[in-house]
Every structure is written in structure tokens, then in C-alpha cells.
PDB file of N, CA and C in Angstrom:
ATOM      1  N   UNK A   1     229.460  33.121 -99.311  1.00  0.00           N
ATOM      2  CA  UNK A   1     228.109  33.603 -99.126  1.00  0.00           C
ATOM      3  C   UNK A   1     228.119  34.948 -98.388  1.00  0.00           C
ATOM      4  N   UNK A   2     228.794  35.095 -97.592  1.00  0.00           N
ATOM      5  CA  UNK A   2     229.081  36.484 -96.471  1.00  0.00           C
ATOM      6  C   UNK A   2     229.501  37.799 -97.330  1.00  0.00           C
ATOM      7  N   UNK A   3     230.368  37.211 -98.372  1.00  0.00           N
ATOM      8  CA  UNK A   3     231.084  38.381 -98.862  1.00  0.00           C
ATOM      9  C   UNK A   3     230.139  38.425 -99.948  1.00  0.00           C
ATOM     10  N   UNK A   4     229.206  37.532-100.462  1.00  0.00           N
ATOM     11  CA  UNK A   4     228.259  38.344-101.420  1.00  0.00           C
ATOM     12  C   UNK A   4     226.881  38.834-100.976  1.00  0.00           C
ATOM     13  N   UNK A   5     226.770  38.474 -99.739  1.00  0.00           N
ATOM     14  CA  UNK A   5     225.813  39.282 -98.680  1.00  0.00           C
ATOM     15  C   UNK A   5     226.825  40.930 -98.619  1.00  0.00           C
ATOM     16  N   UNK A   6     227.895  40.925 -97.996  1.00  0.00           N
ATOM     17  CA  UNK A   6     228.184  42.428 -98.298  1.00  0.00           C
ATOM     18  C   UNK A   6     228.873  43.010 -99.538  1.00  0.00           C
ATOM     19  N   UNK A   7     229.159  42.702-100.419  1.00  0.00           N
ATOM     20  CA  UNK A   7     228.987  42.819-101.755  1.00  0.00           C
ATOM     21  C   UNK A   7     227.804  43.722-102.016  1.00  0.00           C
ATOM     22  N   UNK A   8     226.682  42.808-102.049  1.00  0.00           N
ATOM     23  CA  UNK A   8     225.504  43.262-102.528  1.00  0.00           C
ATOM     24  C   UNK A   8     224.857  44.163-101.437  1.00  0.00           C
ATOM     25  N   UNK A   9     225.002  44.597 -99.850  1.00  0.00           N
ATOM     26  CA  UNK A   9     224.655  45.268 -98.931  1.00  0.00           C
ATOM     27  C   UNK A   9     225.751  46.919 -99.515  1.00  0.00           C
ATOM     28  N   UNK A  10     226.792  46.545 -99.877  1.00  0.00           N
ATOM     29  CA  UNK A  10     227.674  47.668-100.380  1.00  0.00           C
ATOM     30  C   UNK A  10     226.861  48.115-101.754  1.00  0.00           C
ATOM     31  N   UNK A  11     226.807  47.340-102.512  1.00  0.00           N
ATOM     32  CA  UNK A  11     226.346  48.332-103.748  1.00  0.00           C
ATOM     33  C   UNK A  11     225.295  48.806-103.728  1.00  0.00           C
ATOM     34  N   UNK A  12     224.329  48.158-102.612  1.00  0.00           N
ATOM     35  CA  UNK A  12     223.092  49.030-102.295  1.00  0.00           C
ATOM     36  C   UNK A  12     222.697  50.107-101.785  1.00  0.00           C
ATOM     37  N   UNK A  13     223.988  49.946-101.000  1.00  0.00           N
ATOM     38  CA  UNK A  13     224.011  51.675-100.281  1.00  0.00           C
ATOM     39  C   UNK A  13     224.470  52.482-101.178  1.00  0.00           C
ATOM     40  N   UNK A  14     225.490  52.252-102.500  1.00  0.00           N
ATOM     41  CA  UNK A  14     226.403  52.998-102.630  1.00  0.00           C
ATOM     42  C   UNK A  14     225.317  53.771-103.606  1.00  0.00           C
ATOM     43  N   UNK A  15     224.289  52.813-104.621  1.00  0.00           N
ATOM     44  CA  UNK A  15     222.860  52.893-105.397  1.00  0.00           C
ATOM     45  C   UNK A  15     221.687  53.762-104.847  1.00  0.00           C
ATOM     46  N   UNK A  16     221.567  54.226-103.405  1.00  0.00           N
ATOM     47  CA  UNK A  16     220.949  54.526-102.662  1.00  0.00           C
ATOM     48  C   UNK A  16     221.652  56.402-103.120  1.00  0.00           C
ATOM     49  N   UNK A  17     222.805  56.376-102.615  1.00  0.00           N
ATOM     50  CA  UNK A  17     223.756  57.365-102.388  1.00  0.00           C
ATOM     51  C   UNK A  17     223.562  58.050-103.785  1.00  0.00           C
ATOM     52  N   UNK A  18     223.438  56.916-105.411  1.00  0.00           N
ATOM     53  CA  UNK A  18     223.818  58.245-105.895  1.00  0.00           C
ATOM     54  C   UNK A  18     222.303  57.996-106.728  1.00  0.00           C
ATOM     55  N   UNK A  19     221.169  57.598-106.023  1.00  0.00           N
ATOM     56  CA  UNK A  19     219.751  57.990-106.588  1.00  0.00           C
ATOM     57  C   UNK A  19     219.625  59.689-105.968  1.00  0.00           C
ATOM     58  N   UNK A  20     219.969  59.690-104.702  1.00  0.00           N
ATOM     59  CA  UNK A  20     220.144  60.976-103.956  1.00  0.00           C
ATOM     60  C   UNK A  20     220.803  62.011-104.647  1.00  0.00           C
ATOM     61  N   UNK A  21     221.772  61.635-105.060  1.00  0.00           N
ATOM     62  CA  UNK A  21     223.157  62.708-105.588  1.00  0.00           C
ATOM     63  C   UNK A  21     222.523  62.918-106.910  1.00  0.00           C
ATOM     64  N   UNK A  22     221.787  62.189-107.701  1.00  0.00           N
ATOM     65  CA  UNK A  22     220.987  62.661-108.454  1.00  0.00           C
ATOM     66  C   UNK A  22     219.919  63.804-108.637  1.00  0.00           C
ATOM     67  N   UNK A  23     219.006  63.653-107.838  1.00  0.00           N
ATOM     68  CA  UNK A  23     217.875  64.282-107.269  1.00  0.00           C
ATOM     69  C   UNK A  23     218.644  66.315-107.261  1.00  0.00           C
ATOM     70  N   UNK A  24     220.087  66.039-106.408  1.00  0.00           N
ATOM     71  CA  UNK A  24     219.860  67.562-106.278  1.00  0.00           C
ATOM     72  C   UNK A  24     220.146  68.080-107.644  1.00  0.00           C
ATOM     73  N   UNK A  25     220.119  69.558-107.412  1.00  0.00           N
ATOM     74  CA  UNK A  25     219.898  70.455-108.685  1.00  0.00           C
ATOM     75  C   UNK A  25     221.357  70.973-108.666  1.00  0.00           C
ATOM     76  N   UNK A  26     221.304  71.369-109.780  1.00  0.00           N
ATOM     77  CA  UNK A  26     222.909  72.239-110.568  1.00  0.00           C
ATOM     78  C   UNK A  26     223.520  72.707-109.319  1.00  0.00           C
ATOM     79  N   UNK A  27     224.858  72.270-109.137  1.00  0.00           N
ATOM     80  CA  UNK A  27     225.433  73.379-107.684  1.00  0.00           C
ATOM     81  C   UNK A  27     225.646  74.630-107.942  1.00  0.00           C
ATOM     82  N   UNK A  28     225.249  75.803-109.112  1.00  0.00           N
ATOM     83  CA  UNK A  28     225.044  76.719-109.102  1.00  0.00           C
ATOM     84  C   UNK A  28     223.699  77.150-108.682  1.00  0.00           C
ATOM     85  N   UNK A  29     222.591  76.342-108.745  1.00  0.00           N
ATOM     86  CA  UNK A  29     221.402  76.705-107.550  1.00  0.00           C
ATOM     87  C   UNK A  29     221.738  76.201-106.661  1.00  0.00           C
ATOM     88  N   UNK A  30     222.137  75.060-106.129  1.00  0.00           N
ATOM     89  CA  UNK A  30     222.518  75.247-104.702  1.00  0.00           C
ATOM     90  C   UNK A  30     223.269  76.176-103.873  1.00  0.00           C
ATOM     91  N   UNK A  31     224.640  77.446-104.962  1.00  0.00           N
ATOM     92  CA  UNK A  31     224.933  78.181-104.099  1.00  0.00           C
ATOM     93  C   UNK A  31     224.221  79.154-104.220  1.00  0.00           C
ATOM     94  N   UNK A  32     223.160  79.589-104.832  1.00  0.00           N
ATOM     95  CA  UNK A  32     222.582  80.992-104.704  1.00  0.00           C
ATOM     96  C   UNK A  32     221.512  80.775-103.759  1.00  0.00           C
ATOM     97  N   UNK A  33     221.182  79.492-103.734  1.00  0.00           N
ATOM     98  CA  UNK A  33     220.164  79.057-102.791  1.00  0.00           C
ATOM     99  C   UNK A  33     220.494  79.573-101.379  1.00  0.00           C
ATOM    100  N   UNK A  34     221.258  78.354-101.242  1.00  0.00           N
ATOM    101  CA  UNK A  34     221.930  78.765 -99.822  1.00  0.00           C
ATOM    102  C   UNK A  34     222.620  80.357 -99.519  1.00  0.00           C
ATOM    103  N   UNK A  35     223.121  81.006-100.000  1.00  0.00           N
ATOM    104  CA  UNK A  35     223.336  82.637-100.446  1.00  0.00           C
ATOM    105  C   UNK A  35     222.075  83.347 -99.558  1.00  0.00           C
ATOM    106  N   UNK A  36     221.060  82.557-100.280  1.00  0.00           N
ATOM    107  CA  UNK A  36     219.750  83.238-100.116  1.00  0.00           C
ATOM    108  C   UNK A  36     219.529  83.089 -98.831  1.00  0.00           C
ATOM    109  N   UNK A  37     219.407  81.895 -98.760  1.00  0.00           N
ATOM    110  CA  UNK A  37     218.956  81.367 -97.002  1.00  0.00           C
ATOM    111  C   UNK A  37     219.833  81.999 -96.118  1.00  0.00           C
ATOM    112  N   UNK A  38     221.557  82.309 -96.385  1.00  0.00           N
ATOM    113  CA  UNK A  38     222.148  83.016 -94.913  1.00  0.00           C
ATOM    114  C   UNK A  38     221.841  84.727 -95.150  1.00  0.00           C
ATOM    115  N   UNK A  39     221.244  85.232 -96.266  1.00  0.00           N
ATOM    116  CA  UNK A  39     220.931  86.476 -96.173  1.00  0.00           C
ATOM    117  C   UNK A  39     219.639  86.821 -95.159  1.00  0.00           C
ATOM    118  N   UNK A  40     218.354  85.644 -95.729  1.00  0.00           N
ATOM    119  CA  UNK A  40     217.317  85.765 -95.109  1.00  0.00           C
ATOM    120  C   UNK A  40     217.579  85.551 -93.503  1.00  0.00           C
ATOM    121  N   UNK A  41     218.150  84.873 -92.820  1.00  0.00           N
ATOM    122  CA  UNK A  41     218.613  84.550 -91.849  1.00  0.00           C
ATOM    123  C   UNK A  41     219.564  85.532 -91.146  1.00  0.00           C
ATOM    124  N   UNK A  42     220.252  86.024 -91.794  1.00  0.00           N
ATOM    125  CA  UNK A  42     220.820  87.201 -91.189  1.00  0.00           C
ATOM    126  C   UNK A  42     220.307  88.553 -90.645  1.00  0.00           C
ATOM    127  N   UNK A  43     218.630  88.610 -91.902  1.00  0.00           N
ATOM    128  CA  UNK A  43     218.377  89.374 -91.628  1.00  0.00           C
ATOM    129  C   UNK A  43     217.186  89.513 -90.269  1.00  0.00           C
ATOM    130  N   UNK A  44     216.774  87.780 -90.534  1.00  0.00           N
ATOM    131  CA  UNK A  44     215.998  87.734 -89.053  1.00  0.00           C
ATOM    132  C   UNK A  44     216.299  87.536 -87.742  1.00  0.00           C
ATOM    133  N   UNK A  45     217.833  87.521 -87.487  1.00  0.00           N
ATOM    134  CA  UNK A  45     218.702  87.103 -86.054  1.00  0.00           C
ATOM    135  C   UNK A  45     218.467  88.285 -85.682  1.00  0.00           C
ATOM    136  N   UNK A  46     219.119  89.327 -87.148  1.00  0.00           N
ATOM    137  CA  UNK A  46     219.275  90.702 -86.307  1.00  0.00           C
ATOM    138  C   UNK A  46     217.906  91.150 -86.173  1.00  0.00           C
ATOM    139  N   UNK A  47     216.996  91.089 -86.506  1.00  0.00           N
ATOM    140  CA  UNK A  47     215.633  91.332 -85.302  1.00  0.00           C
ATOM    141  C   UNK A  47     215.734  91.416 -83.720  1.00  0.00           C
ATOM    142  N   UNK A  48     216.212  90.116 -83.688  1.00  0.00           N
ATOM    143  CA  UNK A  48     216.127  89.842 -81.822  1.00  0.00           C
ATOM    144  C   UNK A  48     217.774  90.038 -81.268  1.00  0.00           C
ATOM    145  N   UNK A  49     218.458  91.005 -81.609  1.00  0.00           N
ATOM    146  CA  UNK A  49     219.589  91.612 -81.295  1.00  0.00           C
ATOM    147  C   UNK A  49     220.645  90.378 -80.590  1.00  0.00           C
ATOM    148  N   UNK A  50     221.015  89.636 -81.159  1.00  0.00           N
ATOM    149  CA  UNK A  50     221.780  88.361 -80.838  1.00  0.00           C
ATOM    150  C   UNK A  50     222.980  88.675 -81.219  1.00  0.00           C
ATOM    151  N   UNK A  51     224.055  88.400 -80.492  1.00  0.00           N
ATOM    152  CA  UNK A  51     225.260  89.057 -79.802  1.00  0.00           C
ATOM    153  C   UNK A  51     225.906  87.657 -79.718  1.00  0.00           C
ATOM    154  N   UNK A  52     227.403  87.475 -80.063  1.00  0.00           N
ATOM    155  CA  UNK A  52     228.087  86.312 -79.724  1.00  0.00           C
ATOM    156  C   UNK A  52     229.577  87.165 -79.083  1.00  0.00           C
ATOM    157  N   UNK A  53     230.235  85.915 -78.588  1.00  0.00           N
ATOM    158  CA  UNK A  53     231.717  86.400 -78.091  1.00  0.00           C
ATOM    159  C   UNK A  53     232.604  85.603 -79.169  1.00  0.00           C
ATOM    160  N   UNK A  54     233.533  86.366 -79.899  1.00  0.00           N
ATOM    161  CA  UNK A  54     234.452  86.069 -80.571  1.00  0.00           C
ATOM    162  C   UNK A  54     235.740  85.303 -79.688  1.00  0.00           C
ATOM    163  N   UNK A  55     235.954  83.898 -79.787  1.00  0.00           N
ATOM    164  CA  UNK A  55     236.672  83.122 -79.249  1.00  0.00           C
ATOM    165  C   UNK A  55     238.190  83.485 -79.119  1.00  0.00           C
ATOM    166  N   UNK A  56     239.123  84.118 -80.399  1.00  0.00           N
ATOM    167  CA  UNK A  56     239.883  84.893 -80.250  1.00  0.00           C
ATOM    168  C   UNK A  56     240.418  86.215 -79.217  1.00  0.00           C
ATOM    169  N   UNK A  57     239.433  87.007 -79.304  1.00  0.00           N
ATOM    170  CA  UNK A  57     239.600  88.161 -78.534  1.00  0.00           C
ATOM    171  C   UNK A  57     238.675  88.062 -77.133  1.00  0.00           C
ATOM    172  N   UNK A  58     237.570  87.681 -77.579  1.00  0.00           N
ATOM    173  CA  UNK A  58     236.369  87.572 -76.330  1.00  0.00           C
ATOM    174  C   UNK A  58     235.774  89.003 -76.446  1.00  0.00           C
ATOM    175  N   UNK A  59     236.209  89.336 -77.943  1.00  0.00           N
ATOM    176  CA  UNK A  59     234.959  90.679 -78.395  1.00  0.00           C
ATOM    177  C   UNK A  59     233.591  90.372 -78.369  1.00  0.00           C
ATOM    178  N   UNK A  60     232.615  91.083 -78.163  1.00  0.00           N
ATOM    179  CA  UNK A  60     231.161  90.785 -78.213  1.00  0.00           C
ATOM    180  C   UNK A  60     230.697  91.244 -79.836  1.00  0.00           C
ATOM    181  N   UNK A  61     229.941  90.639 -80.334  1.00  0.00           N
ATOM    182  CA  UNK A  61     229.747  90.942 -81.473  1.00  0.00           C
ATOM    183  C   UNK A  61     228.145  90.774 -82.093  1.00  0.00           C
ATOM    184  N   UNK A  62     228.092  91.600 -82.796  1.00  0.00           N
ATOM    185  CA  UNK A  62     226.077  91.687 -82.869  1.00  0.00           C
ATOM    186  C   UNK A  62     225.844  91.642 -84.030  1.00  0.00           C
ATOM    187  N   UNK A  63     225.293  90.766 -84.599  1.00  0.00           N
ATOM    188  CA  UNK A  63     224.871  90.354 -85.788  1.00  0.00           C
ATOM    189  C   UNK A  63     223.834  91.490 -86.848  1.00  0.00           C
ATOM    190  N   UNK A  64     224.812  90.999 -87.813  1.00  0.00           N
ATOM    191  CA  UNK A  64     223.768  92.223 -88.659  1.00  0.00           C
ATOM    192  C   UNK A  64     223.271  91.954 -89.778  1.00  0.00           C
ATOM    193  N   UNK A  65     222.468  92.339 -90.173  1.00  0.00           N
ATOM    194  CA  UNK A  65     221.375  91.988 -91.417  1.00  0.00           C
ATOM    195  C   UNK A  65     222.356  92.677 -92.403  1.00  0.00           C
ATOM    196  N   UNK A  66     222.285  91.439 -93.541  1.00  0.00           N
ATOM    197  CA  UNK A  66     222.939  92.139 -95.229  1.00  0.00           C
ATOM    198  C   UNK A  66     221.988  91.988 -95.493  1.00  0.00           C
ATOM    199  N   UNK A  67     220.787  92.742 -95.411  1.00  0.00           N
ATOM    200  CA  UNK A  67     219.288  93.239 -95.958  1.00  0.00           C
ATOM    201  C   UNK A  67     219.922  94.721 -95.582  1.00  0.00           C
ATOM    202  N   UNK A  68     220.398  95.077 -94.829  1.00  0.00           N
ATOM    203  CA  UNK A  68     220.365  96.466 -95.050  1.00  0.00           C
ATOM    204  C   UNK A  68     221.291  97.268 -96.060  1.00  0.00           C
ATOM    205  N   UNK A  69     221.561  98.360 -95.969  1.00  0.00           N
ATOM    206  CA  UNK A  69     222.219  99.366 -96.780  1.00  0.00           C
ATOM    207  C   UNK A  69     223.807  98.690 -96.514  1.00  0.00           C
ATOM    208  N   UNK A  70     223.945  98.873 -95.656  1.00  0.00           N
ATOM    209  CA  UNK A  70     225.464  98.505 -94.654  1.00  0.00           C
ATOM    210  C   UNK A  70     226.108  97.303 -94.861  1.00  0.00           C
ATOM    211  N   UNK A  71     224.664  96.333 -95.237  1.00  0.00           N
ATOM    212  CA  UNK A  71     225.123  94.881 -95.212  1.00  0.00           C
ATOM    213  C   UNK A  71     225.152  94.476 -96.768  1.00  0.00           C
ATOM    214  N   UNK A  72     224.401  95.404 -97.760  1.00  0.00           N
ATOM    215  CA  UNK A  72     224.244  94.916 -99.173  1.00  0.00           C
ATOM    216  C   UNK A  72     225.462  95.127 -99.567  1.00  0.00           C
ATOM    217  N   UNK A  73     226.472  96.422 -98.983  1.00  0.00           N
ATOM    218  CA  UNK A  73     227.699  97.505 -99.280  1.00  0.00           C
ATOM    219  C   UNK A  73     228.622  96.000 -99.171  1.00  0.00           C
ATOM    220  N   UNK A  74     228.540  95.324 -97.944  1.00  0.00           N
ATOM    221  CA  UNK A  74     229.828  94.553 -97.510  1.00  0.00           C
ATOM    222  C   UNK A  74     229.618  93.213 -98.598  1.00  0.00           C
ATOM    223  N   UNK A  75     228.474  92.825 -98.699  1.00  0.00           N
ATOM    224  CA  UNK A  75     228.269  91.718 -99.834  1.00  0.00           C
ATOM    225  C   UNK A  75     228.962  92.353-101.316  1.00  0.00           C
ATOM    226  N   UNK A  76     228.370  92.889-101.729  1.00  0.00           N
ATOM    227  CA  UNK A  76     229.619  93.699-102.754  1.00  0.00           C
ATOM    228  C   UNK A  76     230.837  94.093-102.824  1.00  0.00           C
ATOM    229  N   UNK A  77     231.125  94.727-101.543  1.00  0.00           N
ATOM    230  CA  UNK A  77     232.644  94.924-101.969  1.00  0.00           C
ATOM    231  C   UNK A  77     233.762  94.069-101.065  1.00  0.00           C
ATOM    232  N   UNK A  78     232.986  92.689-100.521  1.00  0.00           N
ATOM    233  CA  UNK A  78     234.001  91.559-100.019  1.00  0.00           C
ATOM    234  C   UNK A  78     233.515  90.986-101.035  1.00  0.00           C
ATOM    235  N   UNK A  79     232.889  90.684-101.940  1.00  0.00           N
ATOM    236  CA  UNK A  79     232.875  89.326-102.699  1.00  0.00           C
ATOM    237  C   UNK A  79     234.100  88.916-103.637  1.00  0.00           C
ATOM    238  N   UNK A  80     234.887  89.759-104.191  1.00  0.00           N
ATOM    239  CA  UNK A  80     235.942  89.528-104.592  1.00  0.00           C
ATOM    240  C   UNK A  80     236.873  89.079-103.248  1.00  0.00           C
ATOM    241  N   UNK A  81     237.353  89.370-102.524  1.00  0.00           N
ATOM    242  CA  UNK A  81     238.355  89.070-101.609  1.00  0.00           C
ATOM    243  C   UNK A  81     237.993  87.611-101.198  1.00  0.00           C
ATOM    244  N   UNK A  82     236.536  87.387-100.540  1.00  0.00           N
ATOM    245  CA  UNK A  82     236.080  86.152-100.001  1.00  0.00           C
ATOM    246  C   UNK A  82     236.293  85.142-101.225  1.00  0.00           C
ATOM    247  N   UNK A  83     236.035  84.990-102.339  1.00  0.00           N
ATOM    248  CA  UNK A  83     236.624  84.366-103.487  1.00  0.00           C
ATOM    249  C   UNK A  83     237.994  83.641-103.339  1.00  0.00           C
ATOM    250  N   UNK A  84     238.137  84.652-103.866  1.00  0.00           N
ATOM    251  CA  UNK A  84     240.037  84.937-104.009  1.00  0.00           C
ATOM    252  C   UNK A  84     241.138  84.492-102.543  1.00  0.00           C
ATOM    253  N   UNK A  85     240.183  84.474-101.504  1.00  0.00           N
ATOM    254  CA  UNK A  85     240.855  84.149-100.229  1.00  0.00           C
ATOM    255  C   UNK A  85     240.282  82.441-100.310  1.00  0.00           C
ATOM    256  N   UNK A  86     239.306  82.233-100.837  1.00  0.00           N
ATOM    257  CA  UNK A  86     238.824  80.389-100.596  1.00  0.00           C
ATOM    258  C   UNK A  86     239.662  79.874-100.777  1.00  0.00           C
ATOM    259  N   UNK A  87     240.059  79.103-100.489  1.00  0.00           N
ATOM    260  CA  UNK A  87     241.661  77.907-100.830  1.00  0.00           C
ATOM    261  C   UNK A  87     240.848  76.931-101.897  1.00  0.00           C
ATOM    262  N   UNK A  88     240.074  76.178-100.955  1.00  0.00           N
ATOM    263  CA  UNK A  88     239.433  75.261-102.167  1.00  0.00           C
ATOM    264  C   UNK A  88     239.250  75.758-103.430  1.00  0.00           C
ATOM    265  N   UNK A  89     238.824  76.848-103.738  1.00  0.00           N
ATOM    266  CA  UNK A  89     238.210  77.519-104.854  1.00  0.00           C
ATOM    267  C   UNK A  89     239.738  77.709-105.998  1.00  0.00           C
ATOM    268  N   UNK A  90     240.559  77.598-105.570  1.00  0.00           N
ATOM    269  CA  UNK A  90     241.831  77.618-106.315  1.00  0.00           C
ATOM    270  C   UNK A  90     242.652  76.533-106.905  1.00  0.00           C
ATOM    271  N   UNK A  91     241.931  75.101-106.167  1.00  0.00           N
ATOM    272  CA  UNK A  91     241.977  73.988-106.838  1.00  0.00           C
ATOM    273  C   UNK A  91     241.352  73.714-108.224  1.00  0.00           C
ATOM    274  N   UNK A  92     239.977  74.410-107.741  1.00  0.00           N
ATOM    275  CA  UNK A  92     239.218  74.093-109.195  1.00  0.00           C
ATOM    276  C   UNK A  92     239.511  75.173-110.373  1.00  0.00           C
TER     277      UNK A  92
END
């Protein structure tokens, strides 16, 4: 009786899990999505001039909008390297 109490507590979650995994959309909108969201976001930190310390060096470092000229330049000409450097991305 126990093990078909979790039996059936397991396949319910697992039924739960992929009504969800259903629902989202193509993971090619999910990455332009999200794309979108750390651009928009980048570009509103750097509004309020927010500054971190790089754990390595203990450089200070100030966040910058790829909304600008400077930042559209680096989205273009790292996107090949950032690719090509993903590890995961070389599995698939």
C-alpha cells in the first residue's frame, strides 16, 4: 500500500513537471527573450552608476549599458568568441 501511495505521489509530481515543461515556448524564444531582458537591464543599472569589485583582482568595475554605441560594438564583435568559448554549446 505505501509503495503505491509513492508510486502514485511520484508520477504526480513527475505529471505536474512536464504539464509545466510543456507550457514554455521554443528555447529559441526563450534565448532571445532573456538576451532581451539582460540588455534592458543593463541598460537600466547603468542609470544609477553601480560599480562592483571583481573578486579576482579587487578591480572596481561599472556597469555599462549595451544600449549604447560601445555596448551594441561589444555584442557584435564578442558574439562569435562567447559561442565558440561555451563548453556546453560544443556538446550539442
Amino acid at each position: 500500500m505505501a509503495a503505491k501511495k509513492q508510486k502514485s505521489f511520484m508520477t504526480s509530481f513527475l505529471n505536474r513537471i512536464e504539464r509545466v515543461g510543456n507550457k514554455l515556448p521554443d528555447p529559441f524564444i526563450l534565448f532571445i527573450s532573456l538576451a532581451g531582458i539582460v540588455i534592458l537591464l543593463s541598460w537600466i543599472i547603468s542609470w544609477f552608476d553601480v560599480t562592483f569589485t571583481q573578486p579576482g583582482d579587487g578591480q572596481e568595475v561599472a556597469i555599462k549599458s549595451l544600449v549604447s554605441e560601445e555596448g551594441l560594438e561589444y555584442i557584435l564583435t564578442s558574439m562569435l568568441d562567447n559561442f565558440v568559448g561555451f563548453a556546453p554549446l560544443g556538446i550539442v
